[in-house]
Every structure is written in structure tokens, then in C-alpha cells.
PDB file of N, CA and C in Angstrom:
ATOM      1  N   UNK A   1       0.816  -1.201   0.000  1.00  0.00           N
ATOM      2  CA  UNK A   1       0.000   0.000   0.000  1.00  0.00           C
ATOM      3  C   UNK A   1       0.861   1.268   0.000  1.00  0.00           C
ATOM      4  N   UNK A   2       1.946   1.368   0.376  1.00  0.00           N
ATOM      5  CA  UNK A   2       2.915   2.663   0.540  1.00  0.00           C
ATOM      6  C   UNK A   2       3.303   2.516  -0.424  1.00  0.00           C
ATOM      7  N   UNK A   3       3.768   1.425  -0.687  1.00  0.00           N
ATOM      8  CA  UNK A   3       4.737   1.708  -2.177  1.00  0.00           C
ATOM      9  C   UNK A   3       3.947   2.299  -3.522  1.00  0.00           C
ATOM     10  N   UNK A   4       2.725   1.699  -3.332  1.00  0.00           N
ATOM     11  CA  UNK A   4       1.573   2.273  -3.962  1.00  0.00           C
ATOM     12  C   UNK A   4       1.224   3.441  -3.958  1.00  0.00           C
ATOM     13  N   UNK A   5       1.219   4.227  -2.673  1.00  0.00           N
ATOM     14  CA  UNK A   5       1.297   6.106  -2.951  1.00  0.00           C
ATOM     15  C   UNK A   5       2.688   6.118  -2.775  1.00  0.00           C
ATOM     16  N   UNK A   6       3.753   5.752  -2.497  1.00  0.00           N
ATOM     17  CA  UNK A   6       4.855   6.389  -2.775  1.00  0.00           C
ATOM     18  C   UNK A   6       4.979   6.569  -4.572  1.00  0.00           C
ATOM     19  N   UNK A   7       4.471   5.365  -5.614  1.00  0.00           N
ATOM     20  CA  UNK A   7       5.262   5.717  -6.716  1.00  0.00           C
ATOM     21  C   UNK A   7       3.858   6.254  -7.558  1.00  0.00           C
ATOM     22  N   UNK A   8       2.576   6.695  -6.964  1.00  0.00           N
ATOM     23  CA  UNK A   8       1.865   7.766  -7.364  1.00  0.00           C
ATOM     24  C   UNK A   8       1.791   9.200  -7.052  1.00  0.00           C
ATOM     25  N   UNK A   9       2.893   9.076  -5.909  1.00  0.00           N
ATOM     26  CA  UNK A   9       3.327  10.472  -5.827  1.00  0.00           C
ATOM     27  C   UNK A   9       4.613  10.921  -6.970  1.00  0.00           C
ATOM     28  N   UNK A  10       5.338   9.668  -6.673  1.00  0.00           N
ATOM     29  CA  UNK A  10       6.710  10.079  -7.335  1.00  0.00           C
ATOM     30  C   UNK A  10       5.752  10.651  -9.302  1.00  0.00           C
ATOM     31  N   UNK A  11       4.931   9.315  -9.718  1.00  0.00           N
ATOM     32  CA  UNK A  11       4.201   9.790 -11.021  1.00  0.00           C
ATOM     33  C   UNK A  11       3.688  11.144 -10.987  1.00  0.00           C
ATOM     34  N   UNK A  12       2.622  11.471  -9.989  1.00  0.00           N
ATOM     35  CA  UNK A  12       2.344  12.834 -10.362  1.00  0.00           C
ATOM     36  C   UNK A  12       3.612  14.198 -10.144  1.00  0.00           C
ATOM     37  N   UNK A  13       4.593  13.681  -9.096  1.00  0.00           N
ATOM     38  CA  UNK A  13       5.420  14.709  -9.243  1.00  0.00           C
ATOM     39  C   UNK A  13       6.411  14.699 -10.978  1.00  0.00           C
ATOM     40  N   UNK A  14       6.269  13.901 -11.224  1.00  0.00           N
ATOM     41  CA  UNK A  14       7.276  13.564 -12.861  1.00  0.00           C
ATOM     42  C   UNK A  14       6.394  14.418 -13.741  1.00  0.00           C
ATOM     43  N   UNK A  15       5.130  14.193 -13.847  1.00  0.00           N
ATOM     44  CA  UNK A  15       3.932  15.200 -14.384  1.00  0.00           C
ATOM     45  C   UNK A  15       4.248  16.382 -14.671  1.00  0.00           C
ATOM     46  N   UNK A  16       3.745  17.118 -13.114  1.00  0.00           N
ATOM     47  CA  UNK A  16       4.130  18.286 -12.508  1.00  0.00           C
ATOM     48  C   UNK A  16       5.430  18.552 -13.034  1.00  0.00           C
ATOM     49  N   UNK A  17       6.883  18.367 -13.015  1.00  0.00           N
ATOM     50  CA  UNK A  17       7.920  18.828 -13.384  1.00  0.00           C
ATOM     51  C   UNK A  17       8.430  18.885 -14.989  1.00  0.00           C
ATOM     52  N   UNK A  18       7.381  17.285 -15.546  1.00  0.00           N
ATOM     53  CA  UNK A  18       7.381  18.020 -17.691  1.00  0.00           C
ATOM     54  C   UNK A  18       6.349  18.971 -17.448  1.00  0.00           C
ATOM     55  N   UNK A  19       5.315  19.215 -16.571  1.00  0.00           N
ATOM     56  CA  UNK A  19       5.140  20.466 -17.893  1.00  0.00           C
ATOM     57  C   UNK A  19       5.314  21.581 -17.094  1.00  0.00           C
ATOM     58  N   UNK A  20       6.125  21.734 -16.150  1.00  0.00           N
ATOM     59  CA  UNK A  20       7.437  22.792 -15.835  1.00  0.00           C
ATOM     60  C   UNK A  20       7.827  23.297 -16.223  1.00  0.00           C
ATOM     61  N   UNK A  21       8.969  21.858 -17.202  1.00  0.00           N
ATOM     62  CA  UNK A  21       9.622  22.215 -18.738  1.00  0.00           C
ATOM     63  C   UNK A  21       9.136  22.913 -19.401  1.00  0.00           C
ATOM     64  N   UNK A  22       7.667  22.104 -19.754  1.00  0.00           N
ATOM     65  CA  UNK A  22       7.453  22.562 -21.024  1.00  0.00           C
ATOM     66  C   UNK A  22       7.134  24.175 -21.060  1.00  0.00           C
ATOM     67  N   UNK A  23       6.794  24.494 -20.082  1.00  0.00           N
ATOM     68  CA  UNK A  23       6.244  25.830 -19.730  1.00  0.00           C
ATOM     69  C   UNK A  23       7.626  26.903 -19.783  1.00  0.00           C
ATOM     70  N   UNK A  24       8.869  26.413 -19.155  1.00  0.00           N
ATOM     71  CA  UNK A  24       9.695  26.867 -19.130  1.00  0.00           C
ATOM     72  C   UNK A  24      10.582  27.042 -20.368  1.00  0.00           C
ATOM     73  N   UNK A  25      10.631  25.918 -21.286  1.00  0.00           N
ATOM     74  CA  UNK A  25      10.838  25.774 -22.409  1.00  0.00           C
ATOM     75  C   UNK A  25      10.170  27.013 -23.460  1.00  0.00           C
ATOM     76  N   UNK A  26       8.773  26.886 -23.351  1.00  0.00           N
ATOM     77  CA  UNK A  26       7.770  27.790 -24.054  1.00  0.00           C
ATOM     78  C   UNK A  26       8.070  29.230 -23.886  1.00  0.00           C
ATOM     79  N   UNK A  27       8.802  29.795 -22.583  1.00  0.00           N
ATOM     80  CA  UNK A  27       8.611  31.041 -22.034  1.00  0.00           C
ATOM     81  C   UNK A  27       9.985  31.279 -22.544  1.00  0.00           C
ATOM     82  N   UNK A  28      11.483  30.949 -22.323  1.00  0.00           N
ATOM     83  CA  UNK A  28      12.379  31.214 -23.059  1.00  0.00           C
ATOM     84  C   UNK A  28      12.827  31.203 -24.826  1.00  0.00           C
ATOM     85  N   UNK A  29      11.860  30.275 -25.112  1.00  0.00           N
ATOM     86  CA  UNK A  29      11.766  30.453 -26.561  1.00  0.00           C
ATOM     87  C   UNK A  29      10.486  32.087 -27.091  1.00  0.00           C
ATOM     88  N   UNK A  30      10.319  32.405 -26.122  1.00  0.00           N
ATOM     89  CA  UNK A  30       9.278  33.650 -26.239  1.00  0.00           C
ATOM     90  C   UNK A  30      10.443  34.803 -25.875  1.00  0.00           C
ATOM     91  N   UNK A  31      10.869  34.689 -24.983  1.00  0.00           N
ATOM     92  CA  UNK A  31      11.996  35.428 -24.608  1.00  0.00           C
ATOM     93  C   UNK A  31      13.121  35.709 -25.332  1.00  0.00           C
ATOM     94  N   UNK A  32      13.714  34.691 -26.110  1.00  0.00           N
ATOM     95  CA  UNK A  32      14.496  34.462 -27.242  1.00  0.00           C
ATOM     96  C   UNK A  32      13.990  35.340 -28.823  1.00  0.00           C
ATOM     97  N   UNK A  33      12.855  34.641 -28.955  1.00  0.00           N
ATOM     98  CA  UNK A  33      12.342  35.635 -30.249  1.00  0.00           C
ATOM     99  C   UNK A  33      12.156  37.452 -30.101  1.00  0.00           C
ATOM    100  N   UNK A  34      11.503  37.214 -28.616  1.00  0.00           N
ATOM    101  CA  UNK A  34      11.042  38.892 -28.463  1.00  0.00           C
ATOM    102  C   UNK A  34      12.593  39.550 -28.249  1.00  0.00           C
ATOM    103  N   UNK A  35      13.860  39.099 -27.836  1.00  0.00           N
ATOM    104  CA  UNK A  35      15.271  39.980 -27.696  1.00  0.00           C
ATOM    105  C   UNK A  35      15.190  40.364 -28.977  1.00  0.00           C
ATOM    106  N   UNK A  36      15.669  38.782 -30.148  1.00  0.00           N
ATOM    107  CA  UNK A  36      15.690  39.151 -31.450  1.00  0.00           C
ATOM    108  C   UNK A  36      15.070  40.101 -32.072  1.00  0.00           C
ATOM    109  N   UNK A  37      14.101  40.262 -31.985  1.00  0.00           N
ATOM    110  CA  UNK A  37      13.193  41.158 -32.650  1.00  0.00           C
ATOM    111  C   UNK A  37      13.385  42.725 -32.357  1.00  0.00           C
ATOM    112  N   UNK A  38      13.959  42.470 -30.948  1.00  0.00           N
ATOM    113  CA  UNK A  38      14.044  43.978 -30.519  1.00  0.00           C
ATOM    114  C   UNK A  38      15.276  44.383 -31.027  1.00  0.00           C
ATOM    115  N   UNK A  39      16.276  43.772 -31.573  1.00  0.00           N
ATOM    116  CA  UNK A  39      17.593  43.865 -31.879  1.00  0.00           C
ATOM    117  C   UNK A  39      17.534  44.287 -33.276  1.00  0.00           C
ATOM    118  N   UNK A  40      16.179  43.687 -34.107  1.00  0.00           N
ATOM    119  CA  UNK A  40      16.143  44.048 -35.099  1.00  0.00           C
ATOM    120  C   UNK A  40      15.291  45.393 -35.346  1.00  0.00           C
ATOM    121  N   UNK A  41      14.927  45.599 -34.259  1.00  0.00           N
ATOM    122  CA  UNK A  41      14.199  46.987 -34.753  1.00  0.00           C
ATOM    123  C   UNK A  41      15.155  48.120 -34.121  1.00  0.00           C
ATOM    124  N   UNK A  42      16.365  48.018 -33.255  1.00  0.00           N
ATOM    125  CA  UNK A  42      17.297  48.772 -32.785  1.00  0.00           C
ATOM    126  C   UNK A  42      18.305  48.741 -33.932  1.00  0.00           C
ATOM    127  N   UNK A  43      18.148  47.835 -34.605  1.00  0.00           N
ATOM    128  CA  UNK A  43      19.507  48.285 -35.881  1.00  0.00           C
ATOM    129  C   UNK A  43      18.353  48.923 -37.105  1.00  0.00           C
ATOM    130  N   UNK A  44      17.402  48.773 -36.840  1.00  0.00           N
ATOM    131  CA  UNK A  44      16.648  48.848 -38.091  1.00  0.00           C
ATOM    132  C   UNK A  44      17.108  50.995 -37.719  1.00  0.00           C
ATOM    133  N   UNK A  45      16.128  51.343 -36.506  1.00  0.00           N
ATOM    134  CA  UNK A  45      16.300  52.352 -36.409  1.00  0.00           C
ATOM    135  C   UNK A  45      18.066  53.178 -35.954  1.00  0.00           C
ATOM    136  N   UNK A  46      18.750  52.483 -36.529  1.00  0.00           N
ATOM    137  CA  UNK A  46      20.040  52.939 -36.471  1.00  0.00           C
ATOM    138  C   UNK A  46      20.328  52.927 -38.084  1.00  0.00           C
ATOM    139  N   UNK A  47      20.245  52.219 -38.798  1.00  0.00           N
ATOM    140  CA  UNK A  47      20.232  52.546 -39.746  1.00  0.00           C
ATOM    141  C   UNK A  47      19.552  53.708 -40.650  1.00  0.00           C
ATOM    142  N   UNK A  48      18.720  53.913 -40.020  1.00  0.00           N
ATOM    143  CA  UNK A  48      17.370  55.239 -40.076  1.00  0.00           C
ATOM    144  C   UNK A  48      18.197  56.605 -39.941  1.00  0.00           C
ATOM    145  N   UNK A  49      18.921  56.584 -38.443  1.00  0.00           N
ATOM    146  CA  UNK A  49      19.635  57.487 -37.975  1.00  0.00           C
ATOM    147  C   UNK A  49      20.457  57.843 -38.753  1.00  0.00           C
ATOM    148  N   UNK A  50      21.673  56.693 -39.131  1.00  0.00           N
ATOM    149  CA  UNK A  50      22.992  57.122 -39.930  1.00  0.00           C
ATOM    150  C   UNK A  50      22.415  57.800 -41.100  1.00  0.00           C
ATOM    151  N   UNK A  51      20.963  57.287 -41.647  1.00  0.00           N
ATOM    152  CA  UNK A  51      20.639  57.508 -43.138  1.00  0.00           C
ATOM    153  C   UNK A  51      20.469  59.147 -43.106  1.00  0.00           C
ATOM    154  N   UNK A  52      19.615  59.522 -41.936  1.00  0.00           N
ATOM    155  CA  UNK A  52      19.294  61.034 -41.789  1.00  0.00           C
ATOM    156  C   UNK A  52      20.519  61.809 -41.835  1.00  0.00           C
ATOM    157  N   UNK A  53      21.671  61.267 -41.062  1.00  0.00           N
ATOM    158  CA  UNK A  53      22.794  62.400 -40.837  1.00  0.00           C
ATOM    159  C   UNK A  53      23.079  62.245 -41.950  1.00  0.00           C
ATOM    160  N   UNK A  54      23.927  61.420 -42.612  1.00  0.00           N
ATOM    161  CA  UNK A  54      24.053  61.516 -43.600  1.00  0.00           C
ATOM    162  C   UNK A  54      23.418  62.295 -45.110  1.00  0.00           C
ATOM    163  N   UNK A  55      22.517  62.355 -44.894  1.00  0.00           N
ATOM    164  CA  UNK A  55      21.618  63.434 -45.711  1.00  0.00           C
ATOM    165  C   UNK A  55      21.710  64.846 -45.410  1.00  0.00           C
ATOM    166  N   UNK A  56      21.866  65.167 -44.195  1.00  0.00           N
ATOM    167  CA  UNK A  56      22.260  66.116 -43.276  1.00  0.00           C
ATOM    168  C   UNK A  56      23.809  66.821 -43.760  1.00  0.00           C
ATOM    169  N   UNK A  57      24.283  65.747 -44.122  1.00  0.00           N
ATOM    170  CA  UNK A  57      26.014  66.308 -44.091  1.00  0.00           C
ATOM    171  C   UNK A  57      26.200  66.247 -45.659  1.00  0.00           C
ATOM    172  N   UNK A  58      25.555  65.744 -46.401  1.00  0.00           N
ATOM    173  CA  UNK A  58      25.154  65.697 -48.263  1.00  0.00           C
ATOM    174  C   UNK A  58      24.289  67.041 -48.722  1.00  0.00           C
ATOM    175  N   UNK A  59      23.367  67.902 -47.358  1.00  0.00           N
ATOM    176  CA  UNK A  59      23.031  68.926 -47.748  1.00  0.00           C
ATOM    177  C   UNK A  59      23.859  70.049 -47.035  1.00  0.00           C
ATOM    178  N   UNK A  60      24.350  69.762 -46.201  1.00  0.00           N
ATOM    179  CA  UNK A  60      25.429  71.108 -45.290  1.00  0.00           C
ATOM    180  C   UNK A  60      27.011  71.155 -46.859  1.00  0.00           C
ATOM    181  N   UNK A  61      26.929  70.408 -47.359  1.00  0.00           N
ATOM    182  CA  UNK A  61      28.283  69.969 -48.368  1.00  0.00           C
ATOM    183  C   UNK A  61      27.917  70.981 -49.224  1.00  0.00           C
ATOM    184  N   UNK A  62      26.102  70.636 -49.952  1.00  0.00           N
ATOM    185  CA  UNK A  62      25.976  71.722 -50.935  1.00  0.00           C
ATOM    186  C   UNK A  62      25.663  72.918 -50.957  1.00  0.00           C
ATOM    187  N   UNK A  63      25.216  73.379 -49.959  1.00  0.00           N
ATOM    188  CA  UNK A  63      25.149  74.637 -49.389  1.00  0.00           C
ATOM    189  C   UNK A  63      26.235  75.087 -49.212  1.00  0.00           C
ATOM    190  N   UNK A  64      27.469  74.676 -48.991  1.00  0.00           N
ATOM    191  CA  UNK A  64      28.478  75.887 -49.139  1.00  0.00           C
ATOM    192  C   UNK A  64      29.145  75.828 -50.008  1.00  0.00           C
TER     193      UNK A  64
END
């Protein structure tokens, strides 16, 4: 009889800890995409930037 809730505890704790994982798994792969993404919209708008000065210093050129 013990051994009987001992290895239906040990089962539901094995349960409980995949979908832990999986949860944990799920949340760093969310975490992972959303950095990326932000990395790409921080170079996106750096590229934006250089593009402006640069236009900036292509019209200060012809003006004098």
C-alpha cells in the first residue's frame, strides 16, 4: 500500500515537473524571439539614424 502512494506520488510529481519544462521551455523560446526582434528593430532604427545624418552632411556639403 505505501509503495503504492509512494510511486503515485513520485508519477504525479514527474507530471508536474514536464510540464514545468514545457512551460519553461515555451517562455524562453518567447523570450528568445522577443530579444531578437528587438535587436532588429534597434539596428533597423540605427540605420534610419545614420541615413538622416548623412543626408544632413550631403546637404550642409551643398550649401556651401
Amino acid at each position: 500500500m505505501k509503495l503504492e502512494n509512494a510511486s503515485s506520488n513520485i508519477q504525479s510529481q514527474s507530471k508536474s515537473l514536464e510540464s514545468l519544462n514545457v512551460l519553461l521551455t515555451k517562455t524562453s523560446r518567447f523570450f528568445d524571439q522577443f530579444f531578437c526582434f528587438r535587436h532588429l528593430l534597434n539596428y533597423v532604427h540605427m540605420e534610419f539614424f545614420l541615413y538622416n545624418k548623412l543626408q544632413e552632411i550631403k546637404s550642409s556639403i551643398r550649401s556651401e
